[in-house]
C-alpha atoms as a PDB file:
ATOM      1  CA  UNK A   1       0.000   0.000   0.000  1.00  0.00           C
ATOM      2  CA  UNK A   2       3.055   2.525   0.338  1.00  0.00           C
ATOM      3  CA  UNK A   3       3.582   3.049  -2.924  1.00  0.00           C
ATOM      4  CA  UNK A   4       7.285   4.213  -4.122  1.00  0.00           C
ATOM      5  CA  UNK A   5       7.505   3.842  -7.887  1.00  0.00           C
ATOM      6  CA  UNK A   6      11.179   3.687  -7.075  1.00  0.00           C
ATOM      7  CA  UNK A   7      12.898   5.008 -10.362  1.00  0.00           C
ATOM      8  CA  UNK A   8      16.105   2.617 -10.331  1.00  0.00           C
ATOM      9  CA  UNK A   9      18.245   5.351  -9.695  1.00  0.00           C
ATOM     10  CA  UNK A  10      17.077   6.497  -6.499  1.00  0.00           C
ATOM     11  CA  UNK A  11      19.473   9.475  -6.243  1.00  0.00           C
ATOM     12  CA  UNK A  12      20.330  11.884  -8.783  1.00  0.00           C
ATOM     13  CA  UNK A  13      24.017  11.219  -8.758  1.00  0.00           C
ATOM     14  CA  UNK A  14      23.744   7.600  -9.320  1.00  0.00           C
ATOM     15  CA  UNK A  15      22.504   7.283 -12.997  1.00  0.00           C
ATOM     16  CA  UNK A  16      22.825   4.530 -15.380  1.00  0.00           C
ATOM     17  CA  UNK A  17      24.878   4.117 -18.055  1.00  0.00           C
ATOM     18  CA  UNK A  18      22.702   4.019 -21.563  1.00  0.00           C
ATOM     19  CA  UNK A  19      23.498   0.451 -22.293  1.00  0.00           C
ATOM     20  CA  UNK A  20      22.276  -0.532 -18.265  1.00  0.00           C
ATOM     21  CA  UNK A  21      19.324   1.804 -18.621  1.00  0.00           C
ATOM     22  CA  UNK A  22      17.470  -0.357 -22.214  1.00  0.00           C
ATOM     23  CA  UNK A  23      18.162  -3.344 -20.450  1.00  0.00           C
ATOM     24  CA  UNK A  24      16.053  -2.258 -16.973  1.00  0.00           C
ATOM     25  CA  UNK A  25      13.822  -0.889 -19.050  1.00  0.00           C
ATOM     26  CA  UNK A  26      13.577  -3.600 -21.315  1.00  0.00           C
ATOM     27  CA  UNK A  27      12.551  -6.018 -18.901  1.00  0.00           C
ATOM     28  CA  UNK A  28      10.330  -3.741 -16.916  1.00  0.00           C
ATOM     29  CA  UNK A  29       8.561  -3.396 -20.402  1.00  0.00           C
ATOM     30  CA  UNK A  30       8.339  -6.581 -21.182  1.00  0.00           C
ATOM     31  CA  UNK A  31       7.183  -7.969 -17.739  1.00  0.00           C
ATOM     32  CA  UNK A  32       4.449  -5.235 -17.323  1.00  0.00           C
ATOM     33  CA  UNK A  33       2.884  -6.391 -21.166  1.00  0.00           C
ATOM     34  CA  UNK A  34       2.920 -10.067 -20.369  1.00  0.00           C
ATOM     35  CA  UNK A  35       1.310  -9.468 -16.620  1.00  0.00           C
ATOM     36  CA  UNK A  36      -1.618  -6.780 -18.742  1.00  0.00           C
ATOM     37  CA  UNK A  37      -1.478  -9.436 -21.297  1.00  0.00           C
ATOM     38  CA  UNK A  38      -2.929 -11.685 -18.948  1.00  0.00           C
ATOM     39  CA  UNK A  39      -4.970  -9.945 -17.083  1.00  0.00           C
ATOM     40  CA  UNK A  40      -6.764  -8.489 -20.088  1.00  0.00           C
ATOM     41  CA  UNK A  41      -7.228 -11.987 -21.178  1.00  0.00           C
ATOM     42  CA  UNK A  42      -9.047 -12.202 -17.841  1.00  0.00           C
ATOM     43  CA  UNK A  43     -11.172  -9.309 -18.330  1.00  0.00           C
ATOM     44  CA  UNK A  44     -12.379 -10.236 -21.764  1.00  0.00           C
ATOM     45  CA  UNK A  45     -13.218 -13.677 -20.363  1.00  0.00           C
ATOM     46  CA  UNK A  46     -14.861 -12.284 -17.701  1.00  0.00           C
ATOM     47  CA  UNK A  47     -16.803 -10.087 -20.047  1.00  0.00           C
ATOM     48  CA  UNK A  48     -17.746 -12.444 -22.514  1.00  0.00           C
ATOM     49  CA  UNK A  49     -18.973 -15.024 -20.646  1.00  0.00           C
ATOM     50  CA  UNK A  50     -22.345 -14.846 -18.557  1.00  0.00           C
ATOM     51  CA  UNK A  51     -21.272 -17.396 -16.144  1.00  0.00           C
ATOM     52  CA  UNK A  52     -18.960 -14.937 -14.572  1.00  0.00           C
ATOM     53  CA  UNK A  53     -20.066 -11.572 -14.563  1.00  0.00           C
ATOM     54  CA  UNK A  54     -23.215 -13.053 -12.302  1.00  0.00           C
ATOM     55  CA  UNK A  55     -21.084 -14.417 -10.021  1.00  0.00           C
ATOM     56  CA  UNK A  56     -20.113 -12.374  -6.865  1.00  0.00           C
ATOM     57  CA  UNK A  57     -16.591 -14.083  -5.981  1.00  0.00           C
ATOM     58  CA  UNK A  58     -16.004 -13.472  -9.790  1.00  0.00           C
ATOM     59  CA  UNK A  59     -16.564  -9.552  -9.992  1.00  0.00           C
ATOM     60  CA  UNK A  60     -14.553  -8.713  -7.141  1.00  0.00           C
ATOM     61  CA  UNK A  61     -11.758 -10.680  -8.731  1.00  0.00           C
ATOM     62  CA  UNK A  62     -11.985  -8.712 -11.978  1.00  0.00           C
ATOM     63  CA  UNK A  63     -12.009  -5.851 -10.364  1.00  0.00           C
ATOM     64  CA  UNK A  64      -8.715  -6.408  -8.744  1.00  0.00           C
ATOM     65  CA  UNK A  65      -7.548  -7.593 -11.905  1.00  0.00           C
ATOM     66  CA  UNK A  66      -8.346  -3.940 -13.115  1.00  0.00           C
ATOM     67  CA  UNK A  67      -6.356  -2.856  -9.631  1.00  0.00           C
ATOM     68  CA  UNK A  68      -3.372  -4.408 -11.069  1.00  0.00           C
ATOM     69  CA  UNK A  69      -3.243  -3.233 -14.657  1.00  0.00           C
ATOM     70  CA  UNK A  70      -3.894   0.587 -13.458  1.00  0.00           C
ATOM     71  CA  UNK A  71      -1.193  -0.140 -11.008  1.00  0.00           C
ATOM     72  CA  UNK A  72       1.404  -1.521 -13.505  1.00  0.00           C
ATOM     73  CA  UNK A  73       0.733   0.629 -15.871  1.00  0.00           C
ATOM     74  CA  UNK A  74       1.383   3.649 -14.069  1.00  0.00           C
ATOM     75  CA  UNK A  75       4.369   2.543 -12.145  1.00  0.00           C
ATOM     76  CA  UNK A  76       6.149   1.431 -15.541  1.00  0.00           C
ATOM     77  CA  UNK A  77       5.259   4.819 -16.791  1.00  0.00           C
ATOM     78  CA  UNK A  78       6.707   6.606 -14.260  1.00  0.00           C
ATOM     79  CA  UNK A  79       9.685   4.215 -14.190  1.00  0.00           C
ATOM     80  CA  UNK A  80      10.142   4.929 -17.853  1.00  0.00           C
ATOM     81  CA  UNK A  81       9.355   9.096 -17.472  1.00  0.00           C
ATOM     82  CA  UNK A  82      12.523   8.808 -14.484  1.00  0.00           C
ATOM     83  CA  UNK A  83      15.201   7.880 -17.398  1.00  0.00           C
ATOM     84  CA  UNK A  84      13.561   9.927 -20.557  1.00  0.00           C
ATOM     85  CA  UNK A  85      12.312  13.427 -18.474  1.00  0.00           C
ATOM     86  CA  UNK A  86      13.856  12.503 -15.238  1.00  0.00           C
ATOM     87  CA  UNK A  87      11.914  15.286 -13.766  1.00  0.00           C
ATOM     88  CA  UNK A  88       8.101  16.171 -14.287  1.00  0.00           C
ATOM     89  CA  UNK A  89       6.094  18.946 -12.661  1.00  0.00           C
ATOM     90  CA  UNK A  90       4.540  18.885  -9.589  1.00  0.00           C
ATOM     91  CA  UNK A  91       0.967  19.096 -10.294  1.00  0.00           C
ATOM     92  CA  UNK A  92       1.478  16.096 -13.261  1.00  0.00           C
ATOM     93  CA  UNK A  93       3.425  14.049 -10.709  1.00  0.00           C
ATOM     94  CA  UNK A  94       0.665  14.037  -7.974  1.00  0.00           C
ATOM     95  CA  UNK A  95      -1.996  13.100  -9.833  1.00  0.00           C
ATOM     96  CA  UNK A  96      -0.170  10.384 -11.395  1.00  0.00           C
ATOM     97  CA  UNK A  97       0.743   9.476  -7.916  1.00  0.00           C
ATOM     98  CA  UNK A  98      -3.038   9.836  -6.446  1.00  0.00           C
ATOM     99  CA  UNK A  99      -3.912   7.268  -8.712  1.00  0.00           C
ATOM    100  CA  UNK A 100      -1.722   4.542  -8.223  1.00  0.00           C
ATOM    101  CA  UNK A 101      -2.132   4.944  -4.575  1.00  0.00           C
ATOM    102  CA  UNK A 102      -6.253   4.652  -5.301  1.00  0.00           C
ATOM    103  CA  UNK A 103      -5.345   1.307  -6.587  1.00  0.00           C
ATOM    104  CA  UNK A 104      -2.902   0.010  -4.659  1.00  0.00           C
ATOM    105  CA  UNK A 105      -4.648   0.988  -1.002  1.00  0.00           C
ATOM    106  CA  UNK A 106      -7.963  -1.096  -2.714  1.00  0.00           C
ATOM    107  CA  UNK A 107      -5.755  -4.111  -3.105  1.00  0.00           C
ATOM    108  CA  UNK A 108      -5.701  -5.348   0.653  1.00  0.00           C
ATOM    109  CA  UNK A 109      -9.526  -4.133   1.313  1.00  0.00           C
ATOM    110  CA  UNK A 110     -10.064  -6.034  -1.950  1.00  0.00           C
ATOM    111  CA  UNK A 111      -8.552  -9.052  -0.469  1.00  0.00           C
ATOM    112  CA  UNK A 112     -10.268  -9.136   3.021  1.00  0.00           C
ATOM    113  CA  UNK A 113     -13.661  -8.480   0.416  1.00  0.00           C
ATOM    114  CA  UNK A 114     -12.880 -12.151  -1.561  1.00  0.00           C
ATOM    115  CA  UNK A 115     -12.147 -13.773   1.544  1.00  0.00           C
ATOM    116  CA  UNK A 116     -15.202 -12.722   3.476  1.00  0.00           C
ATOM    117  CA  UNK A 117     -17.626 -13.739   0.373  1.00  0.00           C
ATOM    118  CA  UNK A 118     -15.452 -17.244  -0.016  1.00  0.00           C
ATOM    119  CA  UNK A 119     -16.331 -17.938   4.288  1.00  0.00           C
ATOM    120  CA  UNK A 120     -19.701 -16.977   3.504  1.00  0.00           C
ATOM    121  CA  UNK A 121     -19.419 -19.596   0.753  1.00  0.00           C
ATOM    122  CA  UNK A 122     -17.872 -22.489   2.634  1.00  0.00           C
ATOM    123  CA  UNK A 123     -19.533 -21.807   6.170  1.00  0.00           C
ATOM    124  CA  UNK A 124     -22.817 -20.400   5.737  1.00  0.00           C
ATOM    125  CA  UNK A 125     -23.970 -21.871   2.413  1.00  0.00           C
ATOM    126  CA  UNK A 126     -27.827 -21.986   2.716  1.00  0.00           C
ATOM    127  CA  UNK A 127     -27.153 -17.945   2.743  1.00  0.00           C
ATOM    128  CA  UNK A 128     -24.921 -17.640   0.348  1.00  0.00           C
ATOM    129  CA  UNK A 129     -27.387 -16.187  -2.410  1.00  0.00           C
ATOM    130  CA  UNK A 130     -28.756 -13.949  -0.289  1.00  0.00           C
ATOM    131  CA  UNK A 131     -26.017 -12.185   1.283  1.00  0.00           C
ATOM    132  CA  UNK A 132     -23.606 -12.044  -1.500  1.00  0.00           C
ATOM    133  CA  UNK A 133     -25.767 -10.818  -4.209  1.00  0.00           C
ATOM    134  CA  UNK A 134     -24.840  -8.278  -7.482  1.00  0.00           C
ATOM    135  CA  UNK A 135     -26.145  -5.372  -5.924  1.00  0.00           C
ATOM    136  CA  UNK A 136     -24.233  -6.037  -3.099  1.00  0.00           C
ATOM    137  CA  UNK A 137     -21.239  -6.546  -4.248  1.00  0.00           C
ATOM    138  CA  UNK A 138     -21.197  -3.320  -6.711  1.00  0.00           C
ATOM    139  CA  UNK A 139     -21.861  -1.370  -3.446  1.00  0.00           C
ATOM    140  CA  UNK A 140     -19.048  -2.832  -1.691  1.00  0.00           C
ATOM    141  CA  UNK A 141     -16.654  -2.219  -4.258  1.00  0.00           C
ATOM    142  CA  UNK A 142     -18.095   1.553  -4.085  1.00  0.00           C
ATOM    143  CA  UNK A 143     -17.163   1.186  -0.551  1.00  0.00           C
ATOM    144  CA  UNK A 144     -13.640   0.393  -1.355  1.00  0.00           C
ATOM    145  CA  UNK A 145     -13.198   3.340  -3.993  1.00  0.00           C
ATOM    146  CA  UNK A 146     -14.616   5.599  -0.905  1.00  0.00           C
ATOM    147  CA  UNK A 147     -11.917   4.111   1.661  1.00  0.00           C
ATOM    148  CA  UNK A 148      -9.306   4.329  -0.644  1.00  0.00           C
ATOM    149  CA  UNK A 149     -10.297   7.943  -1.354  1.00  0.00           C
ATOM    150  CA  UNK A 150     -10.813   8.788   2.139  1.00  0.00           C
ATOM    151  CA  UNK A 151      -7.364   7.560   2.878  1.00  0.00           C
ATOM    152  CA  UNK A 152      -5.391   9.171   0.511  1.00  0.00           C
ATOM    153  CA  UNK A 153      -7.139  12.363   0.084  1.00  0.00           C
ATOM    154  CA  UNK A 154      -5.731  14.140   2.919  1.00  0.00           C
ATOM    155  CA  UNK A 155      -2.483  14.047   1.082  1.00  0.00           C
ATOM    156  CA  UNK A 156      -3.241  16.252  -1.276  1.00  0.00           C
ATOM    157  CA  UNK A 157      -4.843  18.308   0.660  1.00  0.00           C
ATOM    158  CA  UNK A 158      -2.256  18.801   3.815  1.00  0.00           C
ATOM    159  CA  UNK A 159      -0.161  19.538   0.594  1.00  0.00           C
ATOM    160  CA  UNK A 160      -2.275  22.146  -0.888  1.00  0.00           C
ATOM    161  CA  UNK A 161      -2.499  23.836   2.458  1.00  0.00           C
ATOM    162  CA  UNK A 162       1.185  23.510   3.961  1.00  0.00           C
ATOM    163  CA  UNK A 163       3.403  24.433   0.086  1.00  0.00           C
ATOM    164  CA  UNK A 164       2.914  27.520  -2.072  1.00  0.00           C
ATOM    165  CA  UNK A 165       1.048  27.822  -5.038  1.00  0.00           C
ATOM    166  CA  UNK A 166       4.185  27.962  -7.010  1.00  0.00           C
ATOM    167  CA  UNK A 167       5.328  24.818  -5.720  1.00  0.00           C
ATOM    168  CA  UNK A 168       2.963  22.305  -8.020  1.00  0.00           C
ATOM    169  CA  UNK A 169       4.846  24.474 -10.809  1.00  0.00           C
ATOM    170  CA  UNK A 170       8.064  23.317 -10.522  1.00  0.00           C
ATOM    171  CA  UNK A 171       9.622  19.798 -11.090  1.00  0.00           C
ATOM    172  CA  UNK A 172      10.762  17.486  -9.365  1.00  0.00           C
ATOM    173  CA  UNK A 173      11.524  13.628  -9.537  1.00  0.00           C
ATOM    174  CA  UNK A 174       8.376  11.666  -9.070  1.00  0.00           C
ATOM    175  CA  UNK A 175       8.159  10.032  -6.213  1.00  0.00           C
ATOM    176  CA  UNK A 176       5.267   9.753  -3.427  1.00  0.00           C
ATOM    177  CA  UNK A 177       8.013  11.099  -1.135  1.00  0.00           C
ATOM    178  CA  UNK A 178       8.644  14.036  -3.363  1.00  0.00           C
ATOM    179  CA  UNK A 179       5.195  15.494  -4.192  1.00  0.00           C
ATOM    180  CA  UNK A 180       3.670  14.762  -0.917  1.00  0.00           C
ATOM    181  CA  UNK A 181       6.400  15.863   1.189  1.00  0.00           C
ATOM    182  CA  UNK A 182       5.073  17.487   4.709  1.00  0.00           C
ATOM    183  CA  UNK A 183       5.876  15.426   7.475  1.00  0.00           C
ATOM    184  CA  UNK A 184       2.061  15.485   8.989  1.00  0.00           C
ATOM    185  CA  UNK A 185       1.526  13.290   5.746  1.00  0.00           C
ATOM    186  CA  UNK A 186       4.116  10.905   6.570  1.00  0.00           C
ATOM    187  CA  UNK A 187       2.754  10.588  10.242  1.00  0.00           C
ATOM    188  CA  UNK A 188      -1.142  10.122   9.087  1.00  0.00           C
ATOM    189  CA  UNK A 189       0.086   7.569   6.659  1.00  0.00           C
ATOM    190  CA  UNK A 190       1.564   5.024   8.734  1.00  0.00           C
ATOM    191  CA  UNK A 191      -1.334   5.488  11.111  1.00  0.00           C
ATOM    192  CA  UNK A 192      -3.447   4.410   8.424  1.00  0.00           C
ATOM    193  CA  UNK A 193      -1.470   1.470   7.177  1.00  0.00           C
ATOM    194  CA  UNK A 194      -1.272   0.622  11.204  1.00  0.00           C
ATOM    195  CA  UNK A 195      -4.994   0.402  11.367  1.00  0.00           C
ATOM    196  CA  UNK A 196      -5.717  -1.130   7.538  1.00  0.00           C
ATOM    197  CA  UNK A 197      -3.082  -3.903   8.157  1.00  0.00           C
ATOM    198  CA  UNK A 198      -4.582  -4.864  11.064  1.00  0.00           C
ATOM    199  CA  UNK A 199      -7.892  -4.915  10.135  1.00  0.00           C
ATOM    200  CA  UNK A 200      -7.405  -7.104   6.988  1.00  0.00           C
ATOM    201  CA  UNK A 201      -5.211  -9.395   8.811  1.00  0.00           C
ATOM    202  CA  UNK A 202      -7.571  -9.733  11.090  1.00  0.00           C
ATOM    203  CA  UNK A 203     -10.310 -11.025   8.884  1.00  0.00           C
ATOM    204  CA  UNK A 204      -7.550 -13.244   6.803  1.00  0.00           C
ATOM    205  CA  UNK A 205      -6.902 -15.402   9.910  1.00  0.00           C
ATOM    206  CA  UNK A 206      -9.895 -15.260  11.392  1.00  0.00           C
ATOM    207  CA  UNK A 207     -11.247 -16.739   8.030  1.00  0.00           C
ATOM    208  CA  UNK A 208      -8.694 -18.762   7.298  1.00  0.00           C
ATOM    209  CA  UNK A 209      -8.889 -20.280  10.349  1.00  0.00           C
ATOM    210  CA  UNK A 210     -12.737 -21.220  10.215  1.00  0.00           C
ATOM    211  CA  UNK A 211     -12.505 -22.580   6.648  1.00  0.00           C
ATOM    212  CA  UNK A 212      -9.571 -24.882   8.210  1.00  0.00           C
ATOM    213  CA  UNK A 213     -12.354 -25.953  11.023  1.00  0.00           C
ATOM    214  CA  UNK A 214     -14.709 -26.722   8.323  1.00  0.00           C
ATOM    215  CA  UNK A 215     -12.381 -28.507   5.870  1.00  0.00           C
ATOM    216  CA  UNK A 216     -11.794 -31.146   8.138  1.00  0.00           C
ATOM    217  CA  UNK A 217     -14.919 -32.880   7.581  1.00  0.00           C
ATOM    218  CA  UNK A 218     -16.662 -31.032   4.489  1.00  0.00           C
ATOM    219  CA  UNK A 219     -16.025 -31.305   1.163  1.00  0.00           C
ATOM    220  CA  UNK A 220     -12.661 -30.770  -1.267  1.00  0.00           C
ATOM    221  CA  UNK A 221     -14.493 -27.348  -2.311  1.00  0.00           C
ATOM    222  CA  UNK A 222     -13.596 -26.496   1.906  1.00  0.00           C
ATOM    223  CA  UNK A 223     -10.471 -27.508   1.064  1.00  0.00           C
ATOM    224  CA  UNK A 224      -9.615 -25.512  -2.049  1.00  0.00           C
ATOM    225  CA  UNK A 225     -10.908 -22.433  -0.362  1.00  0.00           C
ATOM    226  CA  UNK A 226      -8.972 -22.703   2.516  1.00  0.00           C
ATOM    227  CA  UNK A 227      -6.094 -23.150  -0.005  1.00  0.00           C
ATOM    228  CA  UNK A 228      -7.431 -20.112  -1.907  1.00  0.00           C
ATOM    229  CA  UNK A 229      -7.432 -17.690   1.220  1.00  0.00           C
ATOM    230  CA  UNK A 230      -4.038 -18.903   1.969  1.00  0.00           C
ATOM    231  CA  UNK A 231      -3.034 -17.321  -0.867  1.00  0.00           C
ATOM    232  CA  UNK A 232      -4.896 -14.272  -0.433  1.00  0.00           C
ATOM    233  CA  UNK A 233      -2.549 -13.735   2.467  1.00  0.00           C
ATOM    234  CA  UNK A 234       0.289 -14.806   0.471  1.00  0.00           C
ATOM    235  CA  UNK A 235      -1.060 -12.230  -1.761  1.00  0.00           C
ATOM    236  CA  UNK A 236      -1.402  -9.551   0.956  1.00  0.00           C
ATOM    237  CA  UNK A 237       1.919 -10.189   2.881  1.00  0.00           C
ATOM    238  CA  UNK A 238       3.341  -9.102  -0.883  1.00  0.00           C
ATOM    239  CA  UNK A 239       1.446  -6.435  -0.614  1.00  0.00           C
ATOM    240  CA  UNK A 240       2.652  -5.566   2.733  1.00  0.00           C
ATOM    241  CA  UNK A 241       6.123  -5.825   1.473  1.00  0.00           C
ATOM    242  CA  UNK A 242       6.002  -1.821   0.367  1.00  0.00           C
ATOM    243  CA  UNK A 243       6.315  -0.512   3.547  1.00  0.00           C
ATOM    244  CA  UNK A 244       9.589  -2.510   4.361  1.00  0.00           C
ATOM    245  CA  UNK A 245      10.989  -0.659   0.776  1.00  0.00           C
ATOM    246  CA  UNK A 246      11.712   2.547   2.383  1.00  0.00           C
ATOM    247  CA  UNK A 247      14.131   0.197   4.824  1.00  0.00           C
ATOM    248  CA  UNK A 248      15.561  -1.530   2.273  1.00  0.00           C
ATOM    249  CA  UNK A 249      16.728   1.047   0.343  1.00  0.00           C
ATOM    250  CA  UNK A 250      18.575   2.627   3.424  1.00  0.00           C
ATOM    251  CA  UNK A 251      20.271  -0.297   3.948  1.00  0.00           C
ATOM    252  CA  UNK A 252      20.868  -0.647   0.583  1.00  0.00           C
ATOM    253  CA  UNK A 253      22.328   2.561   0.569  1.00  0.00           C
ATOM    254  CA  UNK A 254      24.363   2.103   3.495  1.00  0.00           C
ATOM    255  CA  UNK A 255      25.912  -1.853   2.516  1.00  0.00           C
ATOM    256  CA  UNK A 256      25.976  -1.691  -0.958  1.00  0.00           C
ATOM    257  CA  UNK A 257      26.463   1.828  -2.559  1.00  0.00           C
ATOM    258  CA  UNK A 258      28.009   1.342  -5.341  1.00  0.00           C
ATOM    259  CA  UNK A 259      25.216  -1.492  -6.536  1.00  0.00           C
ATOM    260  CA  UNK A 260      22.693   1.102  -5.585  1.00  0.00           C
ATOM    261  CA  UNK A 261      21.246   1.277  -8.377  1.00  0.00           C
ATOM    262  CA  UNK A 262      21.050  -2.080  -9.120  1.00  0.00           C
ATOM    263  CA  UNK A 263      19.515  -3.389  -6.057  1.00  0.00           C
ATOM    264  CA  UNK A 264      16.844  -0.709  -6.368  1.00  0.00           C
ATOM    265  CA  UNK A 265      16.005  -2.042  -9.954  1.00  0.00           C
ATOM    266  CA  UNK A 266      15.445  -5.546  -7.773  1.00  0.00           C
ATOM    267  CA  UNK A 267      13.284  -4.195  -5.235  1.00  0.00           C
ATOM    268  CA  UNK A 268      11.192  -2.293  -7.926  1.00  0.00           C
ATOM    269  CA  UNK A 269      10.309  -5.792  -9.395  1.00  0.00           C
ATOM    270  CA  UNK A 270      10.177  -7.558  -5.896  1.00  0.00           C
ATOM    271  CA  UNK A 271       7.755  -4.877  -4.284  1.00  0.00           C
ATOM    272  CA  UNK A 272       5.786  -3.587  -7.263  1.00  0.00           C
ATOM    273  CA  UNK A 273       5.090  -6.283 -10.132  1.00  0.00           C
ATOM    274  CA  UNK A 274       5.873  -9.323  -8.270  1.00  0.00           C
ATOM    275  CA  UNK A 275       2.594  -9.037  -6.204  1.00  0.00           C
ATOM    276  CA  UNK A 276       0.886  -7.817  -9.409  1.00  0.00           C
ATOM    277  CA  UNK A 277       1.244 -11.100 -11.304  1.00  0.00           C
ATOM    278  CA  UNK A 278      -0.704 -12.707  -8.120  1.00  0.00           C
ATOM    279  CA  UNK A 279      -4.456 -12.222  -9.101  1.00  0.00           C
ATOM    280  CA  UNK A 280      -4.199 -14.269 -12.242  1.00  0.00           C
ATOM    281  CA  UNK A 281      -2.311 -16.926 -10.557  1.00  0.00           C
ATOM    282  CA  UNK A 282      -4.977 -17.613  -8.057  1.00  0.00           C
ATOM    283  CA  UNK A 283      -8.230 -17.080 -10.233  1.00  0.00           C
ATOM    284  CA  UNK A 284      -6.596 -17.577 -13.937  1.00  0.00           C
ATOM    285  CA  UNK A 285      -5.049 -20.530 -13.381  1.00  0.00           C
ATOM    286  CA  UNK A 286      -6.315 -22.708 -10.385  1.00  0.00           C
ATOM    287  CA  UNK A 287      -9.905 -22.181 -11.093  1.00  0.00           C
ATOM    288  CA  UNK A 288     -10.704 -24.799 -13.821  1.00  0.00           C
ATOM    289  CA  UNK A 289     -14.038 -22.920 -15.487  1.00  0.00           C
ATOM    290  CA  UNK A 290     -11.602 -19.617 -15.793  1.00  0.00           C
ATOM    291  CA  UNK A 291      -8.345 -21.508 -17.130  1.00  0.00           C
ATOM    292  CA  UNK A 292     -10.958 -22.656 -19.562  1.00  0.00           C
ATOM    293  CA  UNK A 293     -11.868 -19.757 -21.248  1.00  0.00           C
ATOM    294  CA  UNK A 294      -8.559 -18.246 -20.057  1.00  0.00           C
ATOM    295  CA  UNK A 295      -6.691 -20.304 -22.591  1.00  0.00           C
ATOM    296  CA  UNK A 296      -8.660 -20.033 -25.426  1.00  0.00           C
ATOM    297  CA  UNK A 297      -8.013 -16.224 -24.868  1.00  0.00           C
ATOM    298  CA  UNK A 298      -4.273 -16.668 -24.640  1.00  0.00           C
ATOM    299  CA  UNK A 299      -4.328 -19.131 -27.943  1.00  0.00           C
ATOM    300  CA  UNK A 300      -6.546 -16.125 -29.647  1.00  0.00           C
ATOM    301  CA  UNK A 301      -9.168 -18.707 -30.448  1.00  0.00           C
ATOM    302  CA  UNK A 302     -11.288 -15.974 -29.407  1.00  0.00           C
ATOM    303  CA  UNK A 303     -13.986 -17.504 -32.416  1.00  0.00           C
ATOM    304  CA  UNK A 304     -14.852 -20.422 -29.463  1.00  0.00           C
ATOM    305  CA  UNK A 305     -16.455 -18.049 -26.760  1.00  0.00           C
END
């Protein structure tokens, strides 16, 4: 959820050389298409195919799937702005920013959302269709645009009302750190992670946990969702991994300066498209009806759905 779309180079002193810079960029490139690749295959399955897009657990997973192109997208954009414009201005830079912390703060509610309707699934069956209904679930992903925005708001606004008007005129390398940069904002931030982290882990065990009760003596379908909200927390503790990248990079810093640069370029992947290429592993692959249609999609045998 703390979002640095960590340019490679970190500090300004520390550039790569030409030849260094295709390659990062290169494989960011080329790893960003084939996780959108993917995920749009998911989207146009989910769209084309009735069976889906009247199925709760279904819509909530596309619309993390949509989570994770917006947030690709925009972090390979802004890794590829760092080596062509280095800087941007202010203004462009924070709402570039906004929106890839929109998407990245409904990840973990997102998570706790799946989970919740996959207990309701496994443990209370009978209401099942009458809890989790369409309706429903479109308001609760409302609800999680309206967190998100609630959350992340106030950065723009401390900044608005603590830097001169002159200030979103000027450039400077785009970073969350560098556009939102009043230390109230830094404060409120971790306050908020504090309280969302706990809140989502709470629900992950507690749901884990009673699908784990119930597995023992129902069904495989018990079993495969316990599996599946395993990795939901697999998925989250990825997630989670952001806020240890401010860390990291001091160490980094500190051990290793003159691979820098490099490392950085590793924790980039680690922290912001590794957990990315999650969704479709858990929905696109391991559910059968999906990797069905999935891979007629991938084959461009479009012609069958």
């Amino acid at each position: 959820m703390n979002i640095s779309i960590a340019n490679v180079t970190g500090v300004p002193d520390n550039r790569d050389s030409f030849t260094k810079a295709v390659i990062k960029n290169v494989i960011v490139v080329v790893l960003s298409i084939s996780i959108n690749y993917i995920n749009a295959g998911l989207i146009h399955t989910f769209c084309g195919n009735q069976i889906f897009n009247t199925n709760p657990r279904y819509i909530l997973f596309v619309h993390l799937v949509i989570n994770d192109m917006i947030q690709v997208t925009l972090t390979v954009a802004l890794f590829i702005i760092s080596y062509i414009l280095y800087k941007i201005h202010v203004f462009v830079c924070c709402i570039l920013i906004l929106i890839a912390l929109f998407t990245t703060e409904n990840t973990p509610l997102n998570l706790a959302c799946m989970a919740v309707e996959c207990y309701i699934a496994i443990c209370i069956p009978l209401r099942h269709a009458q809890i989790c209904t369409i309706k429903r679930t479109r308001l609760l992903i409302s609800l999680i645009w309206i967190t998100s925005l609630v959350s992340v708001l106030p950065d723009l606004f401390i900044t608005l009302a603590t830097e001169p008007l002159d200030y979103f005129n000027t450039q400077v390398f785009c970073l969350r750190e560098t556009a939102f940069r009043s230390p109230r904002i830094i404060e409120r931030r971790n306050i908020t992670y504090i309280v969302y982290l706990v809140l989502v882990w709470c629900i992950i065990f507690f749901i884990y946990f009673r699908i784990l009760f119930t597995a023992r003596t129902a069904s495989r379908h018990a079993k495969k969702a316990r599996n599946t909200v395993l990795l939901h927390g697999l998925q989250l503790l990825l997630c989670m991994a952001t806020y240890a990248e401010h860390l990291v990079k001091q160490a980094v810093l500190q051990w290793l300066p003159k691979y820098y640069s490099d490392s950085l370029f590793v924790c980039y992947i680690i922290f912001q498209i590794l957990p990315r290429s999650i969704s479709s592993i858990i929905y696109g692959i391991r559910d059968k009806t999906f990797r069905k249609h999935l891979k007629r999609y991938l084959l461009c045998k479009d012609n069958v759905l």
